[in-house]
N, C-alpha and C. Protein backbone atom coordinates (compact mmCIF):
# COMPACT_ATOMS: atom_id res chain seq x y z
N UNK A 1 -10.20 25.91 -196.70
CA UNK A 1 -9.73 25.50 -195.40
C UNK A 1 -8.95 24.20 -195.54
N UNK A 2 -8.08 24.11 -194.72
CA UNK A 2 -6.96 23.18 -194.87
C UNK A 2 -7.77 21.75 -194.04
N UNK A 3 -8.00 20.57 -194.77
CA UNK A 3 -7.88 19.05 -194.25
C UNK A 3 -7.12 18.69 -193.41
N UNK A 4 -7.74 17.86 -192.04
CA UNK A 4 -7.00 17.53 -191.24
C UNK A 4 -7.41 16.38 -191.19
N UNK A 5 -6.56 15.61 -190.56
CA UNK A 5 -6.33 14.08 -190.28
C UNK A 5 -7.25 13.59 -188.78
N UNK A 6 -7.02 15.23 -188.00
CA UNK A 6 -7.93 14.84 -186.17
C UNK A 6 -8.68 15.79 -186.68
N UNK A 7 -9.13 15.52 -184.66
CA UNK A 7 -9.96 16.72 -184.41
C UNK A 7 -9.78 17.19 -182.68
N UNK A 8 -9.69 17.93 -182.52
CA UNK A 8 -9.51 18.21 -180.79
C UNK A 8 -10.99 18.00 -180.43
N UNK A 9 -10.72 17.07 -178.89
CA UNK A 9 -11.94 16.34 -178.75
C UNK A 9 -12.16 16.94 -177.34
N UNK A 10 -13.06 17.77 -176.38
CA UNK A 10 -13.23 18.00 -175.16
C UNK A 10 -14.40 17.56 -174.52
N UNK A 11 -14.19 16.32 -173.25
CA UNK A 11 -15.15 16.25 -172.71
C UNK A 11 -15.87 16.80 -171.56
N UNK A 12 -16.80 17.92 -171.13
CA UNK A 12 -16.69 18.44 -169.99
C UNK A 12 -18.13 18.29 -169.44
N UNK A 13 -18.19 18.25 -167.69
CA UNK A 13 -18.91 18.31 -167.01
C UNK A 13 -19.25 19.46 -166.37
N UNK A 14 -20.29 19.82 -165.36
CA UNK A 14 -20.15 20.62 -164.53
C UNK A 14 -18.89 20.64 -163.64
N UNK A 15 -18.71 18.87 -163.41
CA UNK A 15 -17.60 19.20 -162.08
C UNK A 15 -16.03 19.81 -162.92
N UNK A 16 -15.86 18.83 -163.97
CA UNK A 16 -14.01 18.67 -164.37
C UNK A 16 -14.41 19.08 -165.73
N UNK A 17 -12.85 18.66 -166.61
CA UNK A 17 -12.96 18.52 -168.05
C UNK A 17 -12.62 16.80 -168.05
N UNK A 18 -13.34 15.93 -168.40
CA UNK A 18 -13.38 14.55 -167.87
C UNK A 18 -12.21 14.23 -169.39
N UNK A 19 -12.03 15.13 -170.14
CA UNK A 19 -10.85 14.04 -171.74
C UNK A 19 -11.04 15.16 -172.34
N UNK A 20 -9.35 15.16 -172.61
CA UNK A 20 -9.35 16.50 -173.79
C UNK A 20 -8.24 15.42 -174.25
N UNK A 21 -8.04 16.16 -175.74
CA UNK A 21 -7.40 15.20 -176.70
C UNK A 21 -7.56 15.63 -178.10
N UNK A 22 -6.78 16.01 -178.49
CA UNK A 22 -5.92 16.64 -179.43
C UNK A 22 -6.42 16.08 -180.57
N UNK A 23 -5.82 14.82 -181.05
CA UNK A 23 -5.65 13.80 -182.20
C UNK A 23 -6.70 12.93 -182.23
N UNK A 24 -7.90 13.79 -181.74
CA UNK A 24 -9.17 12.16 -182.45
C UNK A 24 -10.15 12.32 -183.70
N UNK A 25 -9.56 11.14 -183.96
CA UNK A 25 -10.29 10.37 -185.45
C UNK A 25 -11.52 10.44 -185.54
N UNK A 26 -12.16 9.94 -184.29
CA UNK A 26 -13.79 9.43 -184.87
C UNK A 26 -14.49 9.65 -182.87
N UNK A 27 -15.67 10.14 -183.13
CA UNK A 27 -15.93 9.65 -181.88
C UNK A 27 -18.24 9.31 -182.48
N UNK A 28 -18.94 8.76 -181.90
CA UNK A 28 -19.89 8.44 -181.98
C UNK A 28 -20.57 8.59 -181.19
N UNK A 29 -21.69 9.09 -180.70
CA UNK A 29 -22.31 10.01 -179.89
C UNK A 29 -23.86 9.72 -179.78
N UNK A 30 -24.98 9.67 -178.62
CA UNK A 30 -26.26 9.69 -179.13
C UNK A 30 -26.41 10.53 -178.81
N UNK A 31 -27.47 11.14 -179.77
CA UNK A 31 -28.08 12.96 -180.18
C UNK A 31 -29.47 12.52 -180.03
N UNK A 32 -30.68 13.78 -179.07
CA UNK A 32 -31.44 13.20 -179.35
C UNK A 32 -32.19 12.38 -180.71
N UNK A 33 -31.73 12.82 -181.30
CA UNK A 33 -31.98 12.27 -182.65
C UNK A 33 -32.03 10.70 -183.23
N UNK A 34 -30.94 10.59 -182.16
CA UNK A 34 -30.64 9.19 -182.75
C UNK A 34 -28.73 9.37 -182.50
N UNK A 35 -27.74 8.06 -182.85
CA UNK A 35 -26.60 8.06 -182.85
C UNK A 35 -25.87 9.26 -184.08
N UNK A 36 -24.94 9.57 -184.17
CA UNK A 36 -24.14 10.68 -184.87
C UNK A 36 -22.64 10.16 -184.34
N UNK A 37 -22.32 10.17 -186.43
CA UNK A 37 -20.53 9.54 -186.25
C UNK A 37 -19.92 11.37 -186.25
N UNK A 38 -18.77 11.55 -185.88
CA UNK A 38 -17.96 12.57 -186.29
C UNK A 38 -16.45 12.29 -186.71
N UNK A 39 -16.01 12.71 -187.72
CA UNK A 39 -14.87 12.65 -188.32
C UNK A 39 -14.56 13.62 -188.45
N UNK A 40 -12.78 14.07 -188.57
CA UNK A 40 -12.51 15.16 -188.82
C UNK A 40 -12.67 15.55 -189.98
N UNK A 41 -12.61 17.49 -190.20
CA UNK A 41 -13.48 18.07 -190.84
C UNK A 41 -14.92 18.06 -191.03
N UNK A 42 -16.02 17.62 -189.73
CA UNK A 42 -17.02 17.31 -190.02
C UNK A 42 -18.12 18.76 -189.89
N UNK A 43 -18.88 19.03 -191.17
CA UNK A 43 -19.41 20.31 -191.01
C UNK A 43 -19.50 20.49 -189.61
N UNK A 44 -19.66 22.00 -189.19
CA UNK A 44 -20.13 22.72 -187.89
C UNK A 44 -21.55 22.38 -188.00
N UNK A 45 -21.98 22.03 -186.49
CA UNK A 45 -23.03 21.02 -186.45
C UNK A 45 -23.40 21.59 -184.51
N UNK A 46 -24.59 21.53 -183.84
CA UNK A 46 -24.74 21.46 -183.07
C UNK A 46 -26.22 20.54 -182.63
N UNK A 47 -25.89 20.02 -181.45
CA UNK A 47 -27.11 19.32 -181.31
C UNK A 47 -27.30 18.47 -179.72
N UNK A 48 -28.71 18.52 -178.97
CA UNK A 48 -28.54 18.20 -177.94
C UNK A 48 -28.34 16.90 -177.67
N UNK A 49 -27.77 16.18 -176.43
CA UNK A 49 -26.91 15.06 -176.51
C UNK A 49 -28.36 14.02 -175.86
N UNK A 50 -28.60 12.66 -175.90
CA UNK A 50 -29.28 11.97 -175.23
C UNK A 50 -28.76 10.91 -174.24
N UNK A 51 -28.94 9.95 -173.57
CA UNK A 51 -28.56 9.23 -172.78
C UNK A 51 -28.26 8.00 -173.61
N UNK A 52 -26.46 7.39 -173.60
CA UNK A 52 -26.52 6.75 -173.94
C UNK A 52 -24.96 6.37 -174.22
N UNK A 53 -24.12 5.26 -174.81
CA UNK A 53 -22.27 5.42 -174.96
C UNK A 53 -22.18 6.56 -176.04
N UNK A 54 -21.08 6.78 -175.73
CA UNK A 54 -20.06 7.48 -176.66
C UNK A 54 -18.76 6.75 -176.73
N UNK A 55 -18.37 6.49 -177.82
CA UNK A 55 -17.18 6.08 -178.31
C UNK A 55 -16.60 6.88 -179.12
N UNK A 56 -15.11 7.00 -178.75
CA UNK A 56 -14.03 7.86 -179.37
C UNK A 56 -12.74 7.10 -179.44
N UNK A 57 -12.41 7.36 -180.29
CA UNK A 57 -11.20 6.61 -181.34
C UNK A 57 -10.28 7.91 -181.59
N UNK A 58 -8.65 7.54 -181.07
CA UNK A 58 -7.70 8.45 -181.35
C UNK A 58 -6.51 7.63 -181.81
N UNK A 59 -5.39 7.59 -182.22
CA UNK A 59 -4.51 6.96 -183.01
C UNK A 59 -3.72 6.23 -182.37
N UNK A 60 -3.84 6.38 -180.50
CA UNK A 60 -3.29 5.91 -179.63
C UNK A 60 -4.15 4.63 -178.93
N UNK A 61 -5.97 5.20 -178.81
CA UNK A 61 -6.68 4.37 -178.08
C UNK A 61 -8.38 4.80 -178.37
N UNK A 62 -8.87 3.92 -178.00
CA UNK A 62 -10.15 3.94 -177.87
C UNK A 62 -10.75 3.49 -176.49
N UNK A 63 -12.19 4.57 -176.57
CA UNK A 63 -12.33 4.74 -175.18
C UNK A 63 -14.42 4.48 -175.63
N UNK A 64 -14.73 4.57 -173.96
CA UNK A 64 -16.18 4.61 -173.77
C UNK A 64 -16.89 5.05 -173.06
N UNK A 65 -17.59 5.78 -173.55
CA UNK A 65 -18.26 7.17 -171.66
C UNK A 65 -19.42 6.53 -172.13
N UNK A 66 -20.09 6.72 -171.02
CA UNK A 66 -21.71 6.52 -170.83
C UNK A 66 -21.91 8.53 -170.66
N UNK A 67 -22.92 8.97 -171.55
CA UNK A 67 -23.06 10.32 -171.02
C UNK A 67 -24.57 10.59 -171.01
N UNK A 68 -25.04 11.00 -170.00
CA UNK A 68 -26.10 11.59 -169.66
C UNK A 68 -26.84 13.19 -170.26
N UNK A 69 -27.11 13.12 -171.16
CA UNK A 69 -27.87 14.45 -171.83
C UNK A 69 -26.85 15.59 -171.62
N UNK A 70 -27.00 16.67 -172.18
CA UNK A 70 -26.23 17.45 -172.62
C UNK A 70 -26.28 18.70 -173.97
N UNK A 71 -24.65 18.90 -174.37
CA UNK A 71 -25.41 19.29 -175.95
C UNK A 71 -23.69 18.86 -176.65
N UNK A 72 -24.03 18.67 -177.67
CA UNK A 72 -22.66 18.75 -179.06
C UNK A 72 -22.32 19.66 -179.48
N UNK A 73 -21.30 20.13 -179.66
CA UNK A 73 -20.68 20.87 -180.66
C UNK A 73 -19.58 20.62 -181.58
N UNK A 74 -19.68 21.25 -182.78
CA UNK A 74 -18.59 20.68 -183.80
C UNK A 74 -18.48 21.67 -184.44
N UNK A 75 -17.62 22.54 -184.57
CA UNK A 75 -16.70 24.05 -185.22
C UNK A 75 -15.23 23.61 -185.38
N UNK A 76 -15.30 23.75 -186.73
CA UNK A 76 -14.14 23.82 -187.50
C UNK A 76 -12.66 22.88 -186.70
N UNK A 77 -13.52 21.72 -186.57
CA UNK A 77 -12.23 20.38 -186.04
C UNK A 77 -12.07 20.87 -184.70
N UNK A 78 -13.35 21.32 -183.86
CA UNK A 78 -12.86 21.17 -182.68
C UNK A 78 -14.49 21.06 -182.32
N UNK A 79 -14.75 19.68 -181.41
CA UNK A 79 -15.42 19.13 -180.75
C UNK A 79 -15.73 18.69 -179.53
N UNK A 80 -16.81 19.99 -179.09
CA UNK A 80 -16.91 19.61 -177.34
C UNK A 80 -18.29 19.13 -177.09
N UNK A 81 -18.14 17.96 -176.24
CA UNK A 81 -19.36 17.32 -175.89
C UNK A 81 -19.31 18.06 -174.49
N UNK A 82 -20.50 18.59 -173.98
CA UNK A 82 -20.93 19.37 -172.85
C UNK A 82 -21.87 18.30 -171.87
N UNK A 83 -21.84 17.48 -171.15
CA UNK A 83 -22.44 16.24 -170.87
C UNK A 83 -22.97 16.89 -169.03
N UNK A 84 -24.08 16.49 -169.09
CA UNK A 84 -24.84 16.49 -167.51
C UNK A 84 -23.71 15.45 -166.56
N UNK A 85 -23.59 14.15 -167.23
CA UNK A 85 -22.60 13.34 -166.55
C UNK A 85 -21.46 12.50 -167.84
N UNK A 86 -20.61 12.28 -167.76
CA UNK A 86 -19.83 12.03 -168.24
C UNK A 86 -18.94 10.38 -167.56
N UNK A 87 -18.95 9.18 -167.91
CA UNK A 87 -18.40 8.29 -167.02
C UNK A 87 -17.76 7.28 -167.65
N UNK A 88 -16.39 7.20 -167.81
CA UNK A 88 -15.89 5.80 -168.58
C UNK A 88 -16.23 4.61 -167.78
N UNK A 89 -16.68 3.75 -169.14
CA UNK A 89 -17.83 2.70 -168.61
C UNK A 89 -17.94 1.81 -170.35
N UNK A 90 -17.72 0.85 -169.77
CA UNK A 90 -17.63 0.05 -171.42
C UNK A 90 -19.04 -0.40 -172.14
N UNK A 91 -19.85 -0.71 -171.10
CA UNK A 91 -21.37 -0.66 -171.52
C UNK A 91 -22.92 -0.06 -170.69
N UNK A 92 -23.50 -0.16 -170.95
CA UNK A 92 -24.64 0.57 -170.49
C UNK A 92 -24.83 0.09 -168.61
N UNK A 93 -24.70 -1.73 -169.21
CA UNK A 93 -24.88 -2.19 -167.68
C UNK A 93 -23.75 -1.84 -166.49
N UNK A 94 -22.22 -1.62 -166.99
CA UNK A 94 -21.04 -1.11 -166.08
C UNK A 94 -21.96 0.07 -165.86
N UNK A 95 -22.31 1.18 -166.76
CA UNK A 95 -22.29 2.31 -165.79
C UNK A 95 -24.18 2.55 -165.27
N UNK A 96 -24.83 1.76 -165.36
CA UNK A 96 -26.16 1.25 -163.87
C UNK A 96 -25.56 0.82 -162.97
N UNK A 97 -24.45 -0.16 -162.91
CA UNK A 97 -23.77 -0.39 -161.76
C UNK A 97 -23.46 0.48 -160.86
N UNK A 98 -22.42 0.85 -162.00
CA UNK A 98 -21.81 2.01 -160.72
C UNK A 98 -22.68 3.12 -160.28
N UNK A 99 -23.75 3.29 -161.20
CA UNK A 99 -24.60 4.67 -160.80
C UNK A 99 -25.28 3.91 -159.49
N UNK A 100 -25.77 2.72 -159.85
CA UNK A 100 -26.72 2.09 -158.33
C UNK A 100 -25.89 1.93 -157.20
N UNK A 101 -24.14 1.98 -157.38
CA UNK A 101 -23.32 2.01 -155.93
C UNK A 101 -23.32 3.18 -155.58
N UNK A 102 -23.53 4.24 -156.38
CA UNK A 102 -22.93 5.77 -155.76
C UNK A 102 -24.42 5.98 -154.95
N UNK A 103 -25.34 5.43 -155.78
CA UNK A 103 -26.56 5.93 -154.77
C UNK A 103 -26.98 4.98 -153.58
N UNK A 104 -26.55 4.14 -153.59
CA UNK A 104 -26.66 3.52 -152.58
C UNK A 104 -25.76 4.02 -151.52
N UNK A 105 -24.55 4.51 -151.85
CA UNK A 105 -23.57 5.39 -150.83
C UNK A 105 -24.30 6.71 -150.61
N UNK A 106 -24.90 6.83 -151.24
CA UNK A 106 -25.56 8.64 -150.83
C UNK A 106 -26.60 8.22 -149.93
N UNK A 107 -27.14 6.87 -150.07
CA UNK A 107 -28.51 7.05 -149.55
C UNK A 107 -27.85 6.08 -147.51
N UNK A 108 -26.70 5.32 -147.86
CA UNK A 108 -26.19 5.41 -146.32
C UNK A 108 -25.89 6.40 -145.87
N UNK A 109 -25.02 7.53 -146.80
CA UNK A 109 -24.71 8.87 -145.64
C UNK A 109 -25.78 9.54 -145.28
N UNK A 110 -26.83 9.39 -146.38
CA UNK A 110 -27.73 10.63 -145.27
C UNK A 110 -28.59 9.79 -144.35
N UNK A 111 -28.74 8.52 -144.33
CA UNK A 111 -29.20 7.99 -143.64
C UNK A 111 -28.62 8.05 -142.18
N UNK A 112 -27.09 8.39 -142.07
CA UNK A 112 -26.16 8.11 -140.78
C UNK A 112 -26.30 9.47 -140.52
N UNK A 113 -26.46 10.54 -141.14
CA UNK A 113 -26.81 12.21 -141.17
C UNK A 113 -28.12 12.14 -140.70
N UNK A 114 -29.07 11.56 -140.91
CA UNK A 114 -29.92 11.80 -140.09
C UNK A 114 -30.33 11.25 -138.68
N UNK A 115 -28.90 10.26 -138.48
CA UNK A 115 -29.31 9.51 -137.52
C UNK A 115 -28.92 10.76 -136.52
N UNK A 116 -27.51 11.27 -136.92
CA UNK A 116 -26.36 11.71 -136.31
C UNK A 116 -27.61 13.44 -135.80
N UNK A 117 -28.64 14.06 -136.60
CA UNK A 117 -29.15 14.88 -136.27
C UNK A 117 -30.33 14.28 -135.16
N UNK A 118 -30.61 12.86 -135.75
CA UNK A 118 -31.89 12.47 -134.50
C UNK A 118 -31.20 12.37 -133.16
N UNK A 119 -29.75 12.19 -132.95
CA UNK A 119 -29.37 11.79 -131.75
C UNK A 119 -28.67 13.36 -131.13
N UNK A 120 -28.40 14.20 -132.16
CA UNK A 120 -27.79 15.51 -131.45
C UNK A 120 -29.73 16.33 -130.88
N UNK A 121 -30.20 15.91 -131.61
CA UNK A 121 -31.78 16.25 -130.90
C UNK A 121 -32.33 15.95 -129.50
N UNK A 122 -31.96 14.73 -129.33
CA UNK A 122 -32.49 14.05 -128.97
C UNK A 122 -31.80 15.00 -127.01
N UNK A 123 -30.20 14.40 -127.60
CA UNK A 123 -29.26 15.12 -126.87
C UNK A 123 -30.07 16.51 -126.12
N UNK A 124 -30.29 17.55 -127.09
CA UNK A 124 -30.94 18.51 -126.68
C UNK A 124 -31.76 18.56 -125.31
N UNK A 125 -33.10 17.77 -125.81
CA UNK A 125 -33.85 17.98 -125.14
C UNK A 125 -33.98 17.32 -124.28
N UNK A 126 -32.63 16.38 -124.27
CA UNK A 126 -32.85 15.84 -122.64
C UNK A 126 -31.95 16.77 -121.78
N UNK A 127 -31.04 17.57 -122.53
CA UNK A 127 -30.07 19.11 -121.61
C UNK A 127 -31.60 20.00 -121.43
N UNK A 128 -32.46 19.87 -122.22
CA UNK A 128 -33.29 21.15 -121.63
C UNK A 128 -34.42 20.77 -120.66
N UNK A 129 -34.25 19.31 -120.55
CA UNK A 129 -35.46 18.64 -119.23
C UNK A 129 -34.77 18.88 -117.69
N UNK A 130 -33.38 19.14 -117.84
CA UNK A 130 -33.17 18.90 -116.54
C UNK A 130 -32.71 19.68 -115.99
C-alpha cells in the first residue's frame, strides 16, 4: 500500500458533520483508554472515544474540539471520530463555559414554557367558571 503524507479527517455528530478535511497530519484524541496520537498511515484501529480535547493538526491549521464520548475509527488513512458532542473550544474550561450558558438558556426557556402553559391554564379555567 502506497504512503501518504495525510489522512482524511471527519468529524461528525448526531446533528452536522462538525470538520471534514482532507490533508491532516496528526490529530490526538482521548480513548477510553487513555490519550491516542494518529498519523497518517496509522494501522486500522477502532476504539471508544472518552470525554476530553482533541487536537488536530493539518498543513494549513490547527484546531481544538472538546468531544464528549463516542467511538474512533481509523481505516486505511481515513479517520472518523463519531462524537456524542463535538465543540471547538481551546480548553476544557472554554467548553464548561459554554456548556453552563447553553443550559442555563434551556433552563430560562422552559422555565418561560411553563410559565406560558401556567397562564394559558389558568386562562382556561377562568373561561370555564363563567
Amino acid at each position: 500500500m502506497e504512503k501518504k503524507d495525510f489522512f482524511t479527517l471527519k468529524v461528525v455528530t448526531p446533528e452536522k458533520i462538525e470538520y471534514l478535511s482532507k490533508e491532516t497530519k496528526y490529530i490526538k484524541v482521548r480513548t477510553i483508554r487513555g490519550d491516542i496520537g494518529i498519523l497518517p498511515n496509522h494501522t486500522n484501529f477502532m476504539s471508544s472515544l472518552g470525554e476530553g480535547l482533541m487536537l488536530l493538526r493539518t498543513s494549513e491549521e490547527e484546531k481544538t474540539y472538546y468531544i464528549s464520548g463516542g467511538f474512533l475509527e481509523v481505516n486505511h488513512n481515513y479517520v472518523t471520530v463519531m462524537a456524542e458532542e463535538a465543540m471547538l473550544a481551546e480548553s476544557e474550561e472554554e467548553y464548561k463555559k459554554i456548556k453552563q450558558e447553553k443550559l442555563e438558556e434551556a433552563i430560562a426557556a422552559k422555565k418561560k414554557e411553563d410559565q406560558d402553559i401556567l397562564g394559558t391554564k389558568k386562562r382556561l379555567q377562568d373561561s370555564l367558571l363563567r
